[in-house]
N, C-alpha and C. Protein backbone atom coordinates (compact mmCIF):
# COMPACT_ATOMS: atom_id res chain seq x y z
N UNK A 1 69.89 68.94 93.25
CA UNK A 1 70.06 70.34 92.91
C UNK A 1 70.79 71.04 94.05
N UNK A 2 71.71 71.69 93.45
CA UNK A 2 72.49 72.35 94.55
C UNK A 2 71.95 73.51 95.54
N UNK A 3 71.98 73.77 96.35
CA UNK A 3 71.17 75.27 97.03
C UNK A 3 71.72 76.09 96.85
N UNK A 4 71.26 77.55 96.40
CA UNK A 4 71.95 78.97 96.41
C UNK A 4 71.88 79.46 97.76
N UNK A 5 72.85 80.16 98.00
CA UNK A 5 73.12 80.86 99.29
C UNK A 5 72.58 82.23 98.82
N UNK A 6 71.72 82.77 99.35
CA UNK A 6 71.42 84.07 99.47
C UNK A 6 71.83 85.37 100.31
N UNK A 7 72.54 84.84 101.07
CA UNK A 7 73.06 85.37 102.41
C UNK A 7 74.27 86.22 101.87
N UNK A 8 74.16 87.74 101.90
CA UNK A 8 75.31 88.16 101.54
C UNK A 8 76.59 88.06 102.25
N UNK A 9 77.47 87.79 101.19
CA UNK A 9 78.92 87.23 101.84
C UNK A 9 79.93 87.91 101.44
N UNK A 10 81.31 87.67 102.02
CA UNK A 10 82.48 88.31 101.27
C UNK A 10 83.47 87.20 101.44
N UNK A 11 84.26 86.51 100.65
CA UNK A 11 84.89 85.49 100.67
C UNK A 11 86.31 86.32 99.77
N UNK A 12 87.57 85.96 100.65
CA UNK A 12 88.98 86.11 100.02
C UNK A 12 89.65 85.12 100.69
N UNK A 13 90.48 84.28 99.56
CA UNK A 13 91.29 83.13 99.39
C UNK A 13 92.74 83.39 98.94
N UNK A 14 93.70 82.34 99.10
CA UNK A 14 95.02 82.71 98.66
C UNK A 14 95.39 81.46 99.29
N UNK A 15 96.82 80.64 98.17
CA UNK A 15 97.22 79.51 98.11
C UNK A 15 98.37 80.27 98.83
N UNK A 16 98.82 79.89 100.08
CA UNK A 16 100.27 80.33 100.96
C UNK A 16 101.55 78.99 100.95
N UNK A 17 102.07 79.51 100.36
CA UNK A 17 103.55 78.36 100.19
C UNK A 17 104.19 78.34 101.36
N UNK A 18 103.82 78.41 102.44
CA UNK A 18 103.89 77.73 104.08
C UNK A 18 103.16 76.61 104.81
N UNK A 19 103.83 76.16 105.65
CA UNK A 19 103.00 74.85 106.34
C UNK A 19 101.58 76.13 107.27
N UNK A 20 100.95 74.93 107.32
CA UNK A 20 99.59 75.35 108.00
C UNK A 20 99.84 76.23 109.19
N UNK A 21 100.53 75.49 110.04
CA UNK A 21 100.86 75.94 110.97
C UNK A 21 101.46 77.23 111.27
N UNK A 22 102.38 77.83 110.72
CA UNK A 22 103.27 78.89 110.33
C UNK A 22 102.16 79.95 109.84
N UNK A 23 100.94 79.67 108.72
CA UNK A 23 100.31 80.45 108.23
C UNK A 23 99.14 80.56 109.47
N UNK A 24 98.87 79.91 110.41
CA UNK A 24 97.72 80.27 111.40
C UNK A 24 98.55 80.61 112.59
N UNK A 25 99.38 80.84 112.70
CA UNK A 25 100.40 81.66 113.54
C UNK A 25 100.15 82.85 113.63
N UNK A 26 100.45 82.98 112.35
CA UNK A 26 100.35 84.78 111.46
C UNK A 26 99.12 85.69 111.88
N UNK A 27 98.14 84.72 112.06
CA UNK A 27 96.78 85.29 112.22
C UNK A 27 96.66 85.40 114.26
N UNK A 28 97.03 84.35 114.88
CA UNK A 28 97.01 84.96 116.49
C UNK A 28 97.66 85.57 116.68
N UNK A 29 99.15 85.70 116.29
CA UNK A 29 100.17 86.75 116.63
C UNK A 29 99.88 87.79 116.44
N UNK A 30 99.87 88.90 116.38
CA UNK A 30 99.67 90.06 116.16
C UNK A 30 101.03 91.12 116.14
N UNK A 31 102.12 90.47 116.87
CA UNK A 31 104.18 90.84 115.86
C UNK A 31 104.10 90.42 115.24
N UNK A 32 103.34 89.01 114.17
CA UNK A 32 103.14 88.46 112.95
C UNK A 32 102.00 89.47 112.23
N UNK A 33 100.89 89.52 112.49
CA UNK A 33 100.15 90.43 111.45
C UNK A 33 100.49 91.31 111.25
N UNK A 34 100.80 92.11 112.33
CA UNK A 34 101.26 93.85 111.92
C UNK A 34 101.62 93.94 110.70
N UNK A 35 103.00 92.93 110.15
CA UNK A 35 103.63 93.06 108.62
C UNK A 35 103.12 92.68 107.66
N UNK A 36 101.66 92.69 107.64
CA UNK A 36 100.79 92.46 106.41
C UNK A 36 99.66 92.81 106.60
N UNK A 37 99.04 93.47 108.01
CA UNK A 37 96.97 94.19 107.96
C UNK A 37 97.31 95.27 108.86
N UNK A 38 96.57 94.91 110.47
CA UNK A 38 97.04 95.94 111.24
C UNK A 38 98.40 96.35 112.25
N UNK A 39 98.78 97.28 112.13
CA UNK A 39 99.68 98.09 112.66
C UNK A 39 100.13 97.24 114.21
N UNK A 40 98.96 97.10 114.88
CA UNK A 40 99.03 97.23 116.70
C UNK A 40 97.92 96.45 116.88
N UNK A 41 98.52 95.04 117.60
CA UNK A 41 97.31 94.50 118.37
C UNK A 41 97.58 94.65 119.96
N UNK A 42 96.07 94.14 120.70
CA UNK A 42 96.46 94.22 121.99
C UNK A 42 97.31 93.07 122.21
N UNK A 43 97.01 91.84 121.79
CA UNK A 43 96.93 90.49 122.35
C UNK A 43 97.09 89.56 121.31
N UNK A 44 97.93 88.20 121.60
CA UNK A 44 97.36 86.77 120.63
C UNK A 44 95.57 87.13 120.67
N UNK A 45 95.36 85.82 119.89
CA UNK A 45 94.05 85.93 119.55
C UNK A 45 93.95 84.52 120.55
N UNK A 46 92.90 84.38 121.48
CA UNK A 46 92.45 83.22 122.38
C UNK A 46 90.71 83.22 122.34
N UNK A 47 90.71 82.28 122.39
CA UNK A 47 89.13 81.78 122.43
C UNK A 47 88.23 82.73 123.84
N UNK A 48 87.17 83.60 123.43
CA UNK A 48 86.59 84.06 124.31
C UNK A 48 87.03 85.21 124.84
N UNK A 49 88.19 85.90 124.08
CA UNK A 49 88.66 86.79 124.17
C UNK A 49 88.28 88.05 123.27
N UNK A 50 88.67 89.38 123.68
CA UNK A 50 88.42 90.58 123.39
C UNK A 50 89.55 90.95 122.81
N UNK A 51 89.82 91.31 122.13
CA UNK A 51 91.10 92.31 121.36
C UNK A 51 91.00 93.22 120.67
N UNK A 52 91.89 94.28 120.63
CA UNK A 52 91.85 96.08 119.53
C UNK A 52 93.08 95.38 119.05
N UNK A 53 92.19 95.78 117.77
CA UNK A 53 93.45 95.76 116.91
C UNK A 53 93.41 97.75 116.01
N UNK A 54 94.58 97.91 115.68
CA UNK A 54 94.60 99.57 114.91
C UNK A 54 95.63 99.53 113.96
N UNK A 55 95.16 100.43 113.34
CA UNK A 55 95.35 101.17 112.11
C UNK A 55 96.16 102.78 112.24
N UNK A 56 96.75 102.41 112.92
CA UNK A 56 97.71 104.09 113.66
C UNK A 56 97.36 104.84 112.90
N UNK A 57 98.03 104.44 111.26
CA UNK A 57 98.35 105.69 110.21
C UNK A 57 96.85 105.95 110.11
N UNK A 58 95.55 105.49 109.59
CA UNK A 58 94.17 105.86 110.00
C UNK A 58 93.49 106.25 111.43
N UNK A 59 94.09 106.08 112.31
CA UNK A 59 93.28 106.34 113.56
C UNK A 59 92.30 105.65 113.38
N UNK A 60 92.38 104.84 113.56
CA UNK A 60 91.40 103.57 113.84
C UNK A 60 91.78 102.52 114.24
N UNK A 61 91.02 102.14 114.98
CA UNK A 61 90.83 100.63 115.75
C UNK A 61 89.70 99.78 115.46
N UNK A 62 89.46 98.83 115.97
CA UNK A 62 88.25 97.74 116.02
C UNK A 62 88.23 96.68 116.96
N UNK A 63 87.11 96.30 118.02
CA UNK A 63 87.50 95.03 118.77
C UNK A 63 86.58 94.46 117.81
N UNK A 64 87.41 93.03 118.64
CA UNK A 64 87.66 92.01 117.88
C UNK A 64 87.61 90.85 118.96
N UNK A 65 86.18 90.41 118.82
CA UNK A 65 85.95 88.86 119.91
C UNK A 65 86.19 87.64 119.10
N UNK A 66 86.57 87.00 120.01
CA UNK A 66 87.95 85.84 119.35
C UNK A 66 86.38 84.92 119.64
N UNK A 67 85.84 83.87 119.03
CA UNK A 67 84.47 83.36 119.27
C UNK A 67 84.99 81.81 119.43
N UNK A 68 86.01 81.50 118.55
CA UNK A 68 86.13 79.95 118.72
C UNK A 68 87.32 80.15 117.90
N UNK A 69 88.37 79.12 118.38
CA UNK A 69 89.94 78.78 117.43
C UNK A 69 90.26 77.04 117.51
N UNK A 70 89.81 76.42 116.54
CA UNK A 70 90.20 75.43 116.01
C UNK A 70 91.67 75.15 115.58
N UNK A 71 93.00 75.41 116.33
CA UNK A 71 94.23 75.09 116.00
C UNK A 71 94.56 74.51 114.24
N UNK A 72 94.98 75.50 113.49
CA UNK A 72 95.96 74.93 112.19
C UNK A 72 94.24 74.65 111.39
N UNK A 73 93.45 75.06 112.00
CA UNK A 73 91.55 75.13 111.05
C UNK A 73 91.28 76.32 110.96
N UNK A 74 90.75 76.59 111.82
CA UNK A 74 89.67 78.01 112.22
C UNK A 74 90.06 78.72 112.91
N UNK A 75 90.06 80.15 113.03
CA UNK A 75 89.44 81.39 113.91
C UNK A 75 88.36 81.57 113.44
N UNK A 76 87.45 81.77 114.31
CA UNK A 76 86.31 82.50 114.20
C UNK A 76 85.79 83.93 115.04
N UNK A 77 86.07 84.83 114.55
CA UNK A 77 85.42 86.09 114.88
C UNK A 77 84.57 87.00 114.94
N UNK A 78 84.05 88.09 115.89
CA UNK A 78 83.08 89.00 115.74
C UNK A 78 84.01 89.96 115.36
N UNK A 79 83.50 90.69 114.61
CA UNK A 79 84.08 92.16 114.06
C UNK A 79 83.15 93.45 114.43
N UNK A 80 83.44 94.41 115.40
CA UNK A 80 82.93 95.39 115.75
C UNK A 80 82.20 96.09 114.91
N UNK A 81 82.83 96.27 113.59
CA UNK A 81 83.17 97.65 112.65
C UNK A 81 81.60 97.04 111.95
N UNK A 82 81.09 95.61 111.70
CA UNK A 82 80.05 95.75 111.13
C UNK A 82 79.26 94.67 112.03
N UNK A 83 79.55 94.59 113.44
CA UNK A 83 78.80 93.30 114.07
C UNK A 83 78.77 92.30 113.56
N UNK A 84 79.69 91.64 112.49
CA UNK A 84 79.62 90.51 112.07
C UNK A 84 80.58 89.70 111.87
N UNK A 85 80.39 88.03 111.85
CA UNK A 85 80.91 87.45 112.09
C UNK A 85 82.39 87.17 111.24
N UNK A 86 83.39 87.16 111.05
CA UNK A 86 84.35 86.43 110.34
C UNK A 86 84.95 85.06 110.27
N UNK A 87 84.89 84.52 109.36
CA UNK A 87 85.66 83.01 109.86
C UNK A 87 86.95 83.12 108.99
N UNK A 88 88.25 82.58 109.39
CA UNK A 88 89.59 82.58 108.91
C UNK A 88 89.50 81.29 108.83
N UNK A 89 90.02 80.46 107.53
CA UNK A 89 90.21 78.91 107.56
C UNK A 89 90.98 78.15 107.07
N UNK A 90 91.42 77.41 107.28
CA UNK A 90 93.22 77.06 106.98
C UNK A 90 92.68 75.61 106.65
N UNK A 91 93.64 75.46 105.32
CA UNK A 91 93.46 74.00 104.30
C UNK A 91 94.55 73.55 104.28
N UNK A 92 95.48 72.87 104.73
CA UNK A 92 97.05 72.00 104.18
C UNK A 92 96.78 70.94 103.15
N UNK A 93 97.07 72.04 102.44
CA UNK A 93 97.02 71.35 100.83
C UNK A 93 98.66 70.19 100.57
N UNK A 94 99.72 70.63 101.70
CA UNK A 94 100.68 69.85 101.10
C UNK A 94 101.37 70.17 102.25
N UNK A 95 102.60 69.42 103.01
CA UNK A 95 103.34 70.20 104.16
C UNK A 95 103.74 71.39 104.29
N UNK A 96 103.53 72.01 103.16
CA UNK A 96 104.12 73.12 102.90
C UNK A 96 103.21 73.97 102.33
N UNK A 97 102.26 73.69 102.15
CA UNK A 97 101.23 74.89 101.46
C UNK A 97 99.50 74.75 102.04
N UNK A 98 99.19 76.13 102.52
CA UNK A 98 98.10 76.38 102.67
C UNK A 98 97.02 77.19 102.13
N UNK A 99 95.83 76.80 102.04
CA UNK A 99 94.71 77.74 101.58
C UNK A 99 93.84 78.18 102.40
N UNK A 100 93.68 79.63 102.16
CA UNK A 100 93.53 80.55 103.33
C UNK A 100 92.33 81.39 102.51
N UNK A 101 91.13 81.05 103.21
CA UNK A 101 89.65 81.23 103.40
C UNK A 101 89.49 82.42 104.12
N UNK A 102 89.05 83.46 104.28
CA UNK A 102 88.25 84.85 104.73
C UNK A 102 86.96 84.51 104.52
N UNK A 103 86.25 84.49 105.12
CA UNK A 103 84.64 84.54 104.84
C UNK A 103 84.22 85.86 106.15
N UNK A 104 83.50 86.89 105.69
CA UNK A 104 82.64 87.70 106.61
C UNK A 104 81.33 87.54 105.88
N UNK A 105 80.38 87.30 107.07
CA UNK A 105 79.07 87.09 106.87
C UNK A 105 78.16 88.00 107.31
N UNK A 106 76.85 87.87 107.44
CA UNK A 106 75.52 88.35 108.86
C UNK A 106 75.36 89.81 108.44
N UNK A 107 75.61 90.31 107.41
CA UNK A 107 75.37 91.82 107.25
C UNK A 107 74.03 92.02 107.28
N UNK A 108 73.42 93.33 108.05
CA UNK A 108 72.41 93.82 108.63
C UNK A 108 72.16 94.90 107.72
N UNK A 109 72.95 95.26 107.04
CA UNK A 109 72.64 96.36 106.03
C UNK A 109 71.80 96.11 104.57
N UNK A 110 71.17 97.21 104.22
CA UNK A 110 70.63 96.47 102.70
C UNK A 110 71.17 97.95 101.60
N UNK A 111 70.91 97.34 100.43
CA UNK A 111 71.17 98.93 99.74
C UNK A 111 72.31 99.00 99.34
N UNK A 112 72.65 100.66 99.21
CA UNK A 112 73.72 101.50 99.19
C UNK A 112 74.84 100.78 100.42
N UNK A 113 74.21 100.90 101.51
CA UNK A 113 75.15 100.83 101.98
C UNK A 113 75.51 98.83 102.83
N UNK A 114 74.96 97.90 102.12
CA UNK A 114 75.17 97.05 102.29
C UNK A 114 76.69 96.94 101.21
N UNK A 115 76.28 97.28 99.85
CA UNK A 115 76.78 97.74 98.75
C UNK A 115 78.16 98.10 99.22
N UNK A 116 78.42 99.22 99.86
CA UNK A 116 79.42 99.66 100.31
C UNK A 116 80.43 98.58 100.91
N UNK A 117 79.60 97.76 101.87
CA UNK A 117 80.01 97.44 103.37
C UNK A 117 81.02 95.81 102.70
N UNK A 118 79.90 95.94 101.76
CA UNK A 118 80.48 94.46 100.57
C UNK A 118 81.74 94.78 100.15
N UNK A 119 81.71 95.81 99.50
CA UNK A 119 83.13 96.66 98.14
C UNK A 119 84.10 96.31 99.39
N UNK A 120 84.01 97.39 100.60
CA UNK A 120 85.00 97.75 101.49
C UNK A 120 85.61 96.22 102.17
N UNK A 121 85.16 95.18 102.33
CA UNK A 121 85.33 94.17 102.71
C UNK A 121 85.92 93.47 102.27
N UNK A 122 85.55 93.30 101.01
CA UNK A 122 86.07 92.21 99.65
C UNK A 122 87.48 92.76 99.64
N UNK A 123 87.54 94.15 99.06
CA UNK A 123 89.09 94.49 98.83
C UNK A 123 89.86 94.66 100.24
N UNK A 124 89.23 94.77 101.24
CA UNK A 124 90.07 94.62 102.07
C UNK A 124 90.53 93.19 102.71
N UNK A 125 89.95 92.54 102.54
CA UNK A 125 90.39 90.77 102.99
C UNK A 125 91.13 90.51 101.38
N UNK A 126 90.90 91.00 100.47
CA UNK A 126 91.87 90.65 99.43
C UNK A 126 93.31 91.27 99.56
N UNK A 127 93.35 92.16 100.10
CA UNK A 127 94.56 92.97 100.51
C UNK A 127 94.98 92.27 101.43
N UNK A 128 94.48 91.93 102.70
CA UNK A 128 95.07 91.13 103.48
C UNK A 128 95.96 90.01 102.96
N UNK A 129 95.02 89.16 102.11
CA UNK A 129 95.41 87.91 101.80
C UNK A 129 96.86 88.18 100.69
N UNK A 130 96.98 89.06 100.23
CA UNK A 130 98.03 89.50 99.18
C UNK A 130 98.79 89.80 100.03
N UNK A 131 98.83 90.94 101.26
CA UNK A 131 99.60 90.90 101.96
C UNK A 131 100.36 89.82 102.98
N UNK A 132 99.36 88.64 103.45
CA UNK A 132 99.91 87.70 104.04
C UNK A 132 101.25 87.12 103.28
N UNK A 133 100.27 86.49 101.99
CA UNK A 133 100.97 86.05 100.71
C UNK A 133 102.66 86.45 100.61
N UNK A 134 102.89 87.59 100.22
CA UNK A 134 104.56 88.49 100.10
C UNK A 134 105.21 88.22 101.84
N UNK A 135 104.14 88.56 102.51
CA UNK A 135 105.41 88.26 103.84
C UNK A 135 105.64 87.09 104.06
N UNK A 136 105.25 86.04 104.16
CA UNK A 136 105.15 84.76 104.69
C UNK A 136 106.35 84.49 103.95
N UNK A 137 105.71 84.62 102.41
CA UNK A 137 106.30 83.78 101.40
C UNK A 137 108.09 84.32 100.86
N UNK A 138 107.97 85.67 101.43
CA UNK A 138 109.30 86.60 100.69
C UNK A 138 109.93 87.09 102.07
N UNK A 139 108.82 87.37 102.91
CA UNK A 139 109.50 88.63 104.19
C UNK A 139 109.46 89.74 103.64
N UNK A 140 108.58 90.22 102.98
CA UNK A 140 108.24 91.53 102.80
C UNK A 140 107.34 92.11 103.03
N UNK A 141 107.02 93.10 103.94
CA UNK A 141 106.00 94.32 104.03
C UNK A 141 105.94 95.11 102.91
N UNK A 142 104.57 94.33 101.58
CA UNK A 142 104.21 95.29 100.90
C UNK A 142 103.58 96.57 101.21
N UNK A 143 103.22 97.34 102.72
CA UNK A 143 102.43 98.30 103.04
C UNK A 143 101.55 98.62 102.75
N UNK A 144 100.68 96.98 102.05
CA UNK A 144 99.59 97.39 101.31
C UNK A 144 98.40 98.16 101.83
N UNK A 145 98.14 97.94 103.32
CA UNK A 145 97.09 98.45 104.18
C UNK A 145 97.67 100.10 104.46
N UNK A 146 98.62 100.31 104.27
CA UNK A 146 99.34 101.61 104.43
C UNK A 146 98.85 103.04 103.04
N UNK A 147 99.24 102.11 102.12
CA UNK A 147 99.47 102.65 100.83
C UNK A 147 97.63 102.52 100.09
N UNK A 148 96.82 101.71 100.89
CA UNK A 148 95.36 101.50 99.65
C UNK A 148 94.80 102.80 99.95
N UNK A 149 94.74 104.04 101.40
CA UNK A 149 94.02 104.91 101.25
C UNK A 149 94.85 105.78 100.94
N UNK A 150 96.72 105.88 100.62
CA UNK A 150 97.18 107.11 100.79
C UNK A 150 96.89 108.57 100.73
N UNK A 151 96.22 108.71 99.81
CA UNK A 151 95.52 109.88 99.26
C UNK A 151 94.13 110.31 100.20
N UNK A 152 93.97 109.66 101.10
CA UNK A 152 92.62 110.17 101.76
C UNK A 152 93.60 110.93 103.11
């Protein structure tokens, strides 16, 4: 019998028509992310490291402890914004194509506002992953992280 996970989670995936490598690039660079999540990082992403990353057009930031990086596998991260953990995970499905795992875990919240913390997460690592998706794959900045609150 299989085990249920009870542990609330947020999981976003996306098949990237790039080699592994190229697609876990995207994620330490931060002149690579800018054109698909945030705006401004401090730094690559390195093991044991601290980094802000921001959101100019929001005024916002978040550090961001780099916990462990498994080369062309894993990042694994702490995320300020909810103390919890993230893992990024890279699959080479083919020389040329990868599958790209988001998992945020460890939420401390219950309720309403676990509720929230879930919604806000999900669509935002799905946005990411849509956004990775178009640049990698086209070179385009859909502005999706730009354009999801315009109206606020």
């Amino acid at each position: 019998m299989e085990k249920v996970n009870k542990t609330p989670s947020v999981q976003a995936q996306m098949l990237i028509r790039r080699p592994v490598a190229v697609v876990f690039e995207a994620f330490i660079d931060p002149e690579i992310t800018r054109h698909f999540w945030f705006t401004k990082g401090s730094g690559r992403l390195e093991e044991g490291k601290t980094v802000t990353w921001e959101w100019e057009m929001y005024h916002v930031s978040s550090a961001v402890l780099v916990k462990e990086i498994v080369p062309n596998k894993k990042i694994a991260v702490e995320w300020d914004q909810y103390s919890t953990p993230v893992d990024f995970e890279f699959e080479s499905l083919s020389e040329g194509t990868t599958y790209v795992t988001i998992t945020q875990y460890g939420f401390q919240t219950t309720g309403d506002e676990l509720l929230a913390e879930i919604n806000g997460a999900s669509g935002g690592f799905t946005t990411v992953v849509d956004g990775l998706k178009a640049y990698l794959e086209h070179g385009i900045n859909l502005n999706l992280i730009a354009d999801k609150f315009a109206k606020n």
